[in-house]
Protein backbone atom coordinates (compact mmCIF):
# COMPACT_ATOMS: atom_id res chain seq x y z
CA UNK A 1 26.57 -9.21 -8.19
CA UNK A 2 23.92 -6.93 -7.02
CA UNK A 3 20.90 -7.94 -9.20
CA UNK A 4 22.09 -11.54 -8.40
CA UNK A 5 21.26 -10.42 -4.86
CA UNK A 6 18.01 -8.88 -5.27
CA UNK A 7 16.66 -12.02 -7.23
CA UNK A 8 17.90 -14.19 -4.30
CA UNK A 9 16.11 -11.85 -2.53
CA UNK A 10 12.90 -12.36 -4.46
CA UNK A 11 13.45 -15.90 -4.64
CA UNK A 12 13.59 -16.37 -0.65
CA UNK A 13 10.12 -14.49 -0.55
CA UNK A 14 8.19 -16.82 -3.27
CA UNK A 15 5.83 -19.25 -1.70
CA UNK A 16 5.55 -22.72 -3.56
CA UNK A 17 1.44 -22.77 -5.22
CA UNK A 18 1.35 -25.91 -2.80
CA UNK A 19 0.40 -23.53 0.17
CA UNK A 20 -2.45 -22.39 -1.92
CA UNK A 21 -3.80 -25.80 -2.40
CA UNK A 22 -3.50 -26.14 1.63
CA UNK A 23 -7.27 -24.68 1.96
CA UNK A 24 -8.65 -25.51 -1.17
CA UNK A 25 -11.58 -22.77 -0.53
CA UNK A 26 -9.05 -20.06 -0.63
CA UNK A 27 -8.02 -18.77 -3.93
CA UNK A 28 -4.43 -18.48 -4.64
CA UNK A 29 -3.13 -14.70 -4.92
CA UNK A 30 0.34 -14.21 -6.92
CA UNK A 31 1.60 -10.97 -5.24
CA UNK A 32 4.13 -9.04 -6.05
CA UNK A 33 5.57 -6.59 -3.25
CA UNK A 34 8.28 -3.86 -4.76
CA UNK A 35 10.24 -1.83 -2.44
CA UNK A 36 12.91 0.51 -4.15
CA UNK A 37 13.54 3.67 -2.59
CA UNK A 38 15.36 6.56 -4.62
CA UNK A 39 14.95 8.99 -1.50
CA UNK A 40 14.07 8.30 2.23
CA UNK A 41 14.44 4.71 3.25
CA UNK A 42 12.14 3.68 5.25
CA UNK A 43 13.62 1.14 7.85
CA UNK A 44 10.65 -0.54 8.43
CA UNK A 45 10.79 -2.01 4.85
CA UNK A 46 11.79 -5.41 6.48
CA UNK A 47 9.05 -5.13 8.64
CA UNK A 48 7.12 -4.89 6.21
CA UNK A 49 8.50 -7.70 3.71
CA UNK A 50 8.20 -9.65 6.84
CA UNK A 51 4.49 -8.60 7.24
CA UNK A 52 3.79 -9.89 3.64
CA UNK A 53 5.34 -12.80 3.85
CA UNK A 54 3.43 -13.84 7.34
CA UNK A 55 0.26 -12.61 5.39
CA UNK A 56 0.92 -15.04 2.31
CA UNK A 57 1.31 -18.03 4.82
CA UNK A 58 -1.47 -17.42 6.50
CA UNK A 59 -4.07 -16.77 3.84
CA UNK A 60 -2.07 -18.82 1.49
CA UNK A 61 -0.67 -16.47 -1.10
CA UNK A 62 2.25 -16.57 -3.70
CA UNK A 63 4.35 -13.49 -2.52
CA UNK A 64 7.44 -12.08 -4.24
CA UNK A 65 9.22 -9.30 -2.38
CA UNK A 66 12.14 -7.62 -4.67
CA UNK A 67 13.37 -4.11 -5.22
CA UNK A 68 14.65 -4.27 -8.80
CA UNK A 69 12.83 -2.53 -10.98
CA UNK A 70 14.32 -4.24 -14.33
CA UNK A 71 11.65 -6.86 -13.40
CA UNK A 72 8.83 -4.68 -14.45
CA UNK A 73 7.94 -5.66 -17.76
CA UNK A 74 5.62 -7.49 -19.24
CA UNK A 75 6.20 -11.26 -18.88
CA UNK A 76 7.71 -10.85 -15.41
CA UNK A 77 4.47 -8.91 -14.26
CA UNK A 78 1.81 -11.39 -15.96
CA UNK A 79 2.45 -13.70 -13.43
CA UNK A 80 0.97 -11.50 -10.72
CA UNK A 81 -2.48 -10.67 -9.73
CA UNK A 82 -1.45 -7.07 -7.25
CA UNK A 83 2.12 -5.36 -6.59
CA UNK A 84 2.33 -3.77 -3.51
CA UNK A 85 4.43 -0.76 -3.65
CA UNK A 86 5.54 -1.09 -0.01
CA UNK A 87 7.39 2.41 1.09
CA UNK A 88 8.57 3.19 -2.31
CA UNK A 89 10.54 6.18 -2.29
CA UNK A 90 10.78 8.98 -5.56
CA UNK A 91 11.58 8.17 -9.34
CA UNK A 92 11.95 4.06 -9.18
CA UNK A 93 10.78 3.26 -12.48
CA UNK A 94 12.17 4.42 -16.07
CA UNK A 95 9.16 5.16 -18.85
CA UNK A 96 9.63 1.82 -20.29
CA UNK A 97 8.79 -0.32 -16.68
CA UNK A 98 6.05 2.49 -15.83
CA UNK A 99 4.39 1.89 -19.76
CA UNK A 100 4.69 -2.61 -18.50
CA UNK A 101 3.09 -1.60 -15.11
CA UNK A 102 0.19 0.52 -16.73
CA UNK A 103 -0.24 -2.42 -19.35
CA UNK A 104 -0.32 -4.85 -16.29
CA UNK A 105 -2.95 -2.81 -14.57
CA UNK A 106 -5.09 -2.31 -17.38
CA UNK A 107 -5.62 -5.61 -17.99
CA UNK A 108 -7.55 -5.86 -14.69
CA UNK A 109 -4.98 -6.13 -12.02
CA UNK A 110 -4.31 -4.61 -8.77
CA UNK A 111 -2.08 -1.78 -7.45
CA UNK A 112 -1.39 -1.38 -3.52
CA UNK A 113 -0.24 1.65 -1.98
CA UNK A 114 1.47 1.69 1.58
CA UNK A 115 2.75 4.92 3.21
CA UNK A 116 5.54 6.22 1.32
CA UNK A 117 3.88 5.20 -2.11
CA UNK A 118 2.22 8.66 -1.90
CA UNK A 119 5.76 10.03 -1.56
CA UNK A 120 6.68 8.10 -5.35
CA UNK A 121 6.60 9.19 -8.96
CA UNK A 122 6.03 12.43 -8.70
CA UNK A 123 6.48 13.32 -12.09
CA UNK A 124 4.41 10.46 -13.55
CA UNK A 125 1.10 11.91 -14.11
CA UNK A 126 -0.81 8.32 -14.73
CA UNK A 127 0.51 7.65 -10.90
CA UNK A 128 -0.21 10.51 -9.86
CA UNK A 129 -4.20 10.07 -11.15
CA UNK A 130 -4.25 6.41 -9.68
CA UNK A 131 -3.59 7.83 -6.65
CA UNK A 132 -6.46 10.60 -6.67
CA UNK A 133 -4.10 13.11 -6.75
CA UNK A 134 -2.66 12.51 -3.27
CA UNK A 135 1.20 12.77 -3.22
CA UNK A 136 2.79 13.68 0.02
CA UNK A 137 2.83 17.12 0.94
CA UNK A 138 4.37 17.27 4.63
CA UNK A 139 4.04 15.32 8.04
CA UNK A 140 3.93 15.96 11.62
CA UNK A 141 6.31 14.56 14.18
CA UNK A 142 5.48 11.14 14.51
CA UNK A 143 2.93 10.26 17.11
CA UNK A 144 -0.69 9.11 18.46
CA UNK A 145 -3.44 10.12 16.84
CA UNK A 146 -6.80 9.22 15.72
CA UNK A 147 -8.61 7.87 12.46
CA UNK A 148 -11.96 8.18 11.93
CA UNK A 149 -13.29 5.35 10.77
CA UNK A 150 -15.75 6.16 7.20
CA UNK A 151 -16.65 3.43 5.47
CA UNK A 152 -16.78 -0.98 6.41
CA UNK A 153 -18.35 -1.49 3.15
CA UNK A 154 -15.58 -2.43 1.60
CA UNK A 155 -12.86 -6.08 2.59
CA UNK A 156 -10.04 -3.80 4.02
CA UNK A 157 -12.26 -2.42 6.50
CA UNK A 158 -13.94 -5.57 7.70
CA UNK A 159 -12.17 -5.97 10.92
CA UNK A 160 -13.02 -2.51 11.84
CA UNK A 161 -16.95 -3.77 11.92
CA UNK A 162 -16.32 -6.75 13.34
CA UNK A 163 -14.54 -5.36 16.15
CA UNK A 164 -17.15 -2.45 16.40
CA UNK A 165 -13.72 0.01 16.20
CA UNK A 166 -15.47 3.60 14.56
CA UNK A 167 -12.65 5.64 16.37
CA UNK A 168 -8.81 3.68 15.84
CA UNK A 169 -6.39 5.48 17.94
CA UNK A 170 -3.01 4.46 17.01
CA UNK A 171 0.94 5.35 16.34
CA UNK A 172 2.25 6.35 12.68
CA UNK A 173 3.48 9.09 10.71
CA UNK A 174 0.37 11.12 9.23
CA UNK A 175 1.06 12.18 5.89
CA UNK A 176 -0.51 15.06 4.42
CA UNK A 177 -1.53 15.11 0.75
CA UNK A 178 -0.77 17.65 -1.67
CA UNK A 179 -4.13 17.34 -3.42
CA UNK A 180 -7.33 15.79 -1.43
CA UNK A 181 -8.21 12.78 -3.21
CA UNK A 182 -12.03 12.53 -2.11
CA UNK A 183 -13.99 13.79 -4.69
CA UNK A 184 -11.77 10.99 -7.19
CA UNK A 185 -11.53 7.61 -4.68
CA UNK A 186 -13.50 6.20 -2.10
CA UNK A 187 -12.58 7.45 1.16
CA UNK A 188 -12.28 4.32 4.08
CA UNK A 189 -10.97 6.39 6.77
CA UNK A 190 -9.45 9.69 7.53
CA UNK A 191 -7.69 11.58 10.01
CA UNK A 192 -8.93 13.58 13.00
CA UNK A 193 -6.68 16.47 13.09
CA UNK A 194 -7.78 17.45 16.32
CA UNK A 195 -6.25 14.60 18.20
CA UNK A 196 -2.85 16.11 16.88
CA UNK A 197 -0.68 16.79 19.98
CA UNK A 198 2.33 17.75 17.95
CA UNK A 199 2.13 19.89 14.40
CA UNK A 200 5.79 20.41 13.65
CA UNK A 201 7.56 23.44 11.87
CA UNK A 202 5.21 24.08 9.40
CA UNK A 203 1.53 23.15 10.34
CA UNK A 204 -0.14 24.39 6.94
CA UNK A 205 1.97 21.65 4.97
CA UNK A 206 1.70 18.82 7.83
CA UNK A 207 -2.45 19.28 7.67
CA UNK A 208 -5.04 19.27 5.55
CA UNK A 209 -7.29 21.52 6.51
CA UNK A 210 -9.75 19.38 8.55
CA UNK A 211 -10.77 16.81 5.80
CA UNK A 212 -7.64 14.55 5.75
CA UNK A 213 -8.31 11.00 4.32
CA UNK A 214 -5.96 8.39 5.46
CA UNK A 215 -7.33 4.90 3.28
CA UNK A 216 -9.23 4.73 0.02
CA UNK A 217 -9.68 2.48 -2.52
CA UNK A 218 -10.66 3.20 -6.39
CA UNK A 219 -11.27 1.59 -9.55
CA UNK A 220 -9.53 3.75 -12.49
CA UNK A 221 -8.43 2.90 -15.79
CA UNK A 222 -9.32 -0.86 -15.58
CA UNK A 223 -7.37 -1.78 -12.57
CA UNK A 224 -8.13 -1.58 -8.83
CA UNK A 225 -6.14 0.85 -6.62
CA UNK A 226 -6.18 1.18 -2.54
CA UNK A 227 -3.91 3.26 -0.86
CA UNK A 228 -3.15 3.40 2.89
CA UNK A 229 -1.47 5.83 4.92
CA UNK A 230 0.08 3.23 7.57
CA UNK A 231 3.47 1.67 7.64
CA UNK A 232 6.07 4.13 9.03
CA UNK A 233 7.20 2.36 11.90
CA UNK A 234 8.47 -1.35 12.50
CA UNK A 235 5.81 -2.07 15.35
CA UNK A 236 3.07 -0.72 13.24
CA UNK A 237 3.36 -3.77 10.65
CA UNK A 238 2.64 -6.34 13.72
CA UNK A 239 -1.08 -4.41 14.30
CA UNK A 240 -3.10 -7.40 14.18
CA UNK A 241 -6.44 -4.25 12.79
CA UNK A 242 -3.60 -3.41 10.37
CA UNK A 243 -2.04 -6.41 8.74
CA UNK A 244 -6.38 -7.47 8.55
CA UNK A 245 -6.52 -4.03 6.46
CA UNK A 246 -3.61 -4.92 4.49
CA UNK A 247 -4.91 -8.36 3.93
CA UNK A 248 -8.36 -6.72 2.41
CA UNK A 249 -6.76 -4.48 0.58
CA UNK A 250 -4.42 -6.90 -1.18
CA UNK A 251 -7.51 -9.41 -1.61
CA UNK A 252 -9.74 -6.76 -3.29
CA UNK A 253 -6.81 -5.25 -5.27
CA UNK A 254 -6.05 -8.82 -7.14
CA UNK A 255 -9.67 -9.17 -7.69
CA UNK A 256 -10.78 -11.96 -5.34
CA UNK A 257 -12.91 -9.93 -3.33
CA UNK A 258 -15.68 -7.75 -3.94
């Protein structure tokens, strides 16, 4: 009864291709957006689902929202072009679904990482290397605090140039990173620890000592990979600057944007 769930689930989040043919100019994107938690639970998840699935109507996407893992193999995947891993939580995929995700990658596809996808797989080295390094270490209280904005070269950070924003001062849940993935990714934005009001309990594992990046994207192992720190809270997935940085993410992570 439960998978039957989950795939009614999926099913209710699939868009029809006919949307795509809508605005013929726009290429359709099959996207897949995965949210099984083995730890925390984010409660924001349904924001979030509900975030992708006003993004795929709107730019006139395929999206498939599901949490069972058991759909991570190979034909299942093919149809896809980018999974987002949307507040994934610890160990959610055996060795035989991670080996079908690594083959779907591979073959040129897209990985998207959103908050507590830093805080998954830990013991999945391949992941881990996607990701620069950068599992979750520790966090602050949440609260207001400032990115730096790095980089607009790149389709997730277009609306930052358009809107001239080089300082975005915002509410989340700032995750620290047990490695710093700079010297592996390309850093879009990070965060300035200084606008920090409140460090918690434990400072040295809620920080990163000054250089803290927040968004990157990178190209590894024959896939595309981008990674953003955003998405704790259920009012941060209706950011209009945000759900345009999703969007560009998602876009460049299936390949239809350079």
């Amino acid at each position: 009864m439960k998978k039957l769930f989950v795939v009614i689930i999926a099913l209710a989040f699939t868009f029809p291709s006919c949307l795509a043919q809508e605005k013929k100019e726009v290429e359709k994107i099959d996207v897949l957006v995965f949210t099984k938690t083995k730890g925390f639970r984010h409660q924001s998840i349904s924001s979030g689902v509900k975030c992708m699935w006003e993004l795929g109507l709107k730019n006139h996407w395929n999206v498939t929202a599901t949490e069972d893992a058991t759909l991570f193999n190979d034909e299942f995947l093919s149809k896809f072009d980018v999974v987002v891993w949307l507040n994934t939580t610890m160990d959610v995929l055996n060795d035989e679904q991670q080996d079908a995700f690594v083959k779907f990658y591979r073959g040129g596809k897209g990985y998207v990482g959103i908050h507590s996808a830093a805080d998954t797989e830990y013991e999945w080295e391949w992941y881990g290397k996607m990701m620069g390094g950068a599992w979750f270490k520790g966090h602050p209280p949440t609260q207001e605090a400032t990115l730096v904005i790095e980089d607009t070269n790149h389709p997730s950070m277009t609306v930052f140039e358009e809107k001239d924003i080089k300082r975005w001062t915002v509410i989340d849940e700032w995750y620290a990173h047990k490695a710093n993935p700079r010297k592996h990714v390309n850093v879009l934005m990070s965060l300035d620890e200084s606008t920090l009001k409140k460090l918690g309990d434990n400072p040295d594992n809620n920080t990163m000592g000054g250089d803290h990046p927040m968004a990157w994207y990178n190209e590894f192992d024959g896939g595309r990979s981008f990674y953003t720190n955003r998405g704790h809270t259920h009012e941060a997935f209706d950011d209009p600057e945000l759900r345009e940085h999703f969007r560009g993410g998602i876009e460049w992570a299936a390949g239809k944007l350079k």
